[in-house]
C-alpha atoms as a PDB file:
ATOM      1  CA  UNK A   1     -11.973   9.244  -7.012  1.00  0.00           C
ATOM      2  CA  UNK A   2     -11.320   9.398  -3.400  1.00  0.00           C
ATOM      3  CA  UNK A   3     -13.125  12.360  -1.360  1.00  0.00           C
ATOM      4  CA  UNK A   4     -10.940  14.432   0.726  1.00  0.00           C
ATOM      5  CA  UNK A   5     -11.741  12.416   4.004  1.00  0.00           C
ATOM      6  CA  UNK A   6     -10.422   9.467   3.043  1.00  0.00           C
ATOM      7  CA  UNK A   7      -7.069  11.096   2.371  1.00  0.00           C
ATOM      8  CA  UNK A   8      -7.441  12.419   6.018  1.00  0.00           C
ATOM      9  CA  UNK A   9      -8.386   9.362   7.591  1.00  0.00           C
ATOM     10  CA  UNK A  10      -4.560   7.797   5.407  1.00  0.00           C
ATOM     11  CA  UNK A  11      -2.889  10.858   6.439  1.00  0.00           C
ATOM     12  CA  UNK A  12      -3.705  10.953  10.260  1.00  0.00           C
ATOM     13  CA  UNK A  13      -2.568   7.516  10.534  1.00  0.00           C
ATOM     14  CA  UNK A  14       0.120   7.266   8.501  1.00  0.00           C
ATOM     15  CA  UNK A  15       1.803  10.725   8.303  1.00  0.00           C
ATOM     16  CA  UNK A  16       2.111  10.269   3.754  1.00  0.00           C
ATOM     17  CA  UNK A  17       0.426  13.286   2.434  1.00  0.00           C
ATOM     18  CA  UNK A  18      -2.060  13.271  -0.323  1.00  0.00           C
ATOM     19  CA  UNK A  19       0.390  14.283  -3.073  1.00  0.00           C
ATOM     20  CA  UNK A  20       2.832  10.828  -1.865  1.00  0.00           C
ATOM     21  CA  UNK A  21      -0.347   8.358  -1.570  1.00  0.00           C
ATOM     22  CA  UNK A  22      -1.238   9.519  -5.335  1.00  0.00           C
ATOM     23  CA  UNK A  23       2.162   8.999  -6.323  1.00  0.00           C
ATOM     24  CA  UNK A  24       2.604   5.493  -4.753  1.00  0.00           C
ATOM     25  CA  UNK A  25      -0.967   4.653  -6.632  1.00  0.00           C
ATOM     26  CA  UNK A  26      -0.172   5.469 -10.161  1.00  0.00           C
ATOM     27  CA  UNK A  27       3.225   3.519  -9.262  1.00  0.00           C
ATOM     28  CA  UNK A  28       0.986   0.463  -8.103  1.00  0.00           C
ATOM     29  CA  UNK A  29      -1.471   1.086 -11.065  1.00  0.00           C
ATOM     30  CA  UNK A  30       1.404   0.814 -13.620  1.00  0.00           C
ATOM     31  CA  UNK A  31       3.139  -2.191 -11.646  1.00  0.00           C
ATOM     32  CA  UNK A  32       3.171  -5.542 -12.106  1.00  0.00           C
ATOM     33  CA  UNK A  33       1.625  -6.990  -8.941  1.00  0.00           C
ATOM     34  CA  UNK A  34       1.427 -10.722  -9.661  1.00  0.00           C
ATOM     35  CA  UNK A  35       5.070 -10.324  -9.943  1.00  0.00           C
ATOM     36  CA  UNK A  36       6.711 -10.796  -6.228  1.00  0.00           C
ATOM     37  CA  UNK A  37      10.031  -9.188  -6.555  1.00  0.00           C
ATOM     38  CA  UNK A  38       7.794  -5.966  -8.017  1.00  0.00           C
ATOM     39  CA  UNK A  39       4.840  -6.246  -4.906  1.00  0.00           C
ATOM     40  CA  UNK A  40       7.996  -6.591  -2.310  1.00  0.00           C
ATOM     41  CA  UNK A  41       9.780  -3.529  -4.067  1.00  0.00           C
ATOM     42  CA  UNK A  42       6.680  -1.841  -3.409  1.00  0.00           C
ATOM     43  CA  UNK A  43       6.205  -3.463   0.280  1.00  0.00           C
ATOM     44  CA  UNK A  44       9.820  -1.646   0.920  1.00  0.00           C
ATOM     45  CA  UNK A  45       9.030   1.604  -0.485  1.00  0.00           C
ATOM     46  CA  UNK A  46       5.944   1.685   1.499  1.00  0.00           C
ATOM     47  CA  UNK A  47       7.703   1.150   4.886  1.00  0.00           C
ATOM     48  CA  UNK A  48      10.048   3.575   3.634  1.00  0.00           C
ATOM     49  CA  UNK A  49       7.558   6.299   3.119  1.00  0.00           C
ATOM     50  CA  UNK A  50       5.682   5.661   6.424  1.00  0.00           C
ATOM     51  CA  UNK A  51       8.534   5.047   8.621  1.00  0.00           C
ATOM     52  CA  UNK A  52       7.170   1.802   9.950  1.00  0.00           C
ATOM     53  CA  UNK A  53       9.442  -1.358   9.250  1.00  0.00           C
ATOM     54  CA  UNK A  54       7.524  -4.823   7.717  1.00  0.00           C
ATOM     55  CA  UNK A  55       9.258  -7.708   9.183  1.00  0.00           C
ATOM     56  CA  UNK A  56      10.001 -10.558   6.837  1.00  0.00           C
ATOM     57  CA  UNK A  57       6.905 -12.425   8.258  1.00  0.00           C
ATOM     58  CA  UNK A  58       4.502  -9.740   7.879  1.00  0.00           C
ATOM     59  CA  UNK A  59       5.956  -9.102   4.373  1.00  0.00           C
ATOM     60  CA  UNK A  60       5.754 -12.793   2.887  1.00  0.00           C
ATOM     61  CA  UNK A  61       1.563 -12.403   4.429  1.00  0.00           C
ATOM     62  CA  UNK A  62       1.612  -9.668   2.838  1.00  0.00           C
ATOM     63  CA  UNK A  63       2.854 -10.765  -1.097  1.00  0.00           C
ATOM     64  CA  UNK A  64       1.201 -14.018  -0.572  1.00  0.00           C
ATOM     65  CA  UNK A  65      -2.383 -12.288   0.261  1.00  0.00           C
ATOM     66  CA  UNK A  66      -1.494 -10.279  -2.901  1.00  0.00           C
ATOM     67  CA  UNK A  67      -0.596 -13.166  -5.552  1.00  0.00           C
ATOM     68  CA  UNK A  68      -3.730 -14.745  -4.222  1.00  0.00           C
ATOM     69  CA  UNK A  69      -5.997 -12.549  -4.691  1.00  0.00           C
ATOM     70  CA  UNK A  70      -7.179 -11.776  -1.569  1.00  0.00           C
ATOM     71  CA  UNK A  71      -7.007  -8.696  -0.023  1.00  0.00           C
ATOM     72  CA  UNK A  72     -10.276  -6.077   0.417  1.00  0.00           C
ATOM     73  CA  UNK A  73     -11.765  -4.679  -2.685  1.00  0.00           C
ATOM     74  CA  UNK A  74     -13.434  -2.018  -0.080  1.00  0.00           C
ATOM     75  CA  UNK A  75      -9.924  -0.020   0.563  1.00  0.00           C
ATOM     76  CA  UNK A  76     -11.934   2.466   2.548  1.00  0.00           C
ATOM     77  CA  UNK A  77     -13.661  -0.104   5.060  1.00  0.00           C
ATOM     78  CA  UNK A  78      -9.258  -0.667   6.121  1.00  0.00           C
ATOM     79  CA  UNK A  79      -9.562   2.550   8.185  1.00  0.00           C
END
């Protein structure tokens, strides 16, 4: 699991606490994510939780990174 810092490091720059993060995981862990409607759901939810808005640009990246395959593996390395 996750040490303590890393939830920090999420928290600090996002404003989610630890309790929300864990949440939106085991949502994502139990989620379909090589369906798109599902992974833009979850795209929406996100910017919901965080307060940040995803334009449509940013959000097509974003589910086409997904379906593809290729985003990190080393979630940590992101901040």
């Amino acid at each position: 699991m996750f040490k303590d810092s890393f939830f920090k490091k999420v928290e600090n720059k996002t404003n989610v606490d630890k309790d929300t993060i864990l949440s939106l995981a085991k949502k994502m862990q139990n989620s379909n994510m090589k369906d798109e409607k599902t992974i833009r759901e979850l795209i929406a939810e996100i910017s919901t939780i965080t307060g940040k808005s995803v334009s449509k640009e940013k959000e097509n990246k974003i589910v086409n990174a997904i379906l593809q395959d290729n985003i990190p593996k080393n979630i940590d390395s992101m901040f």
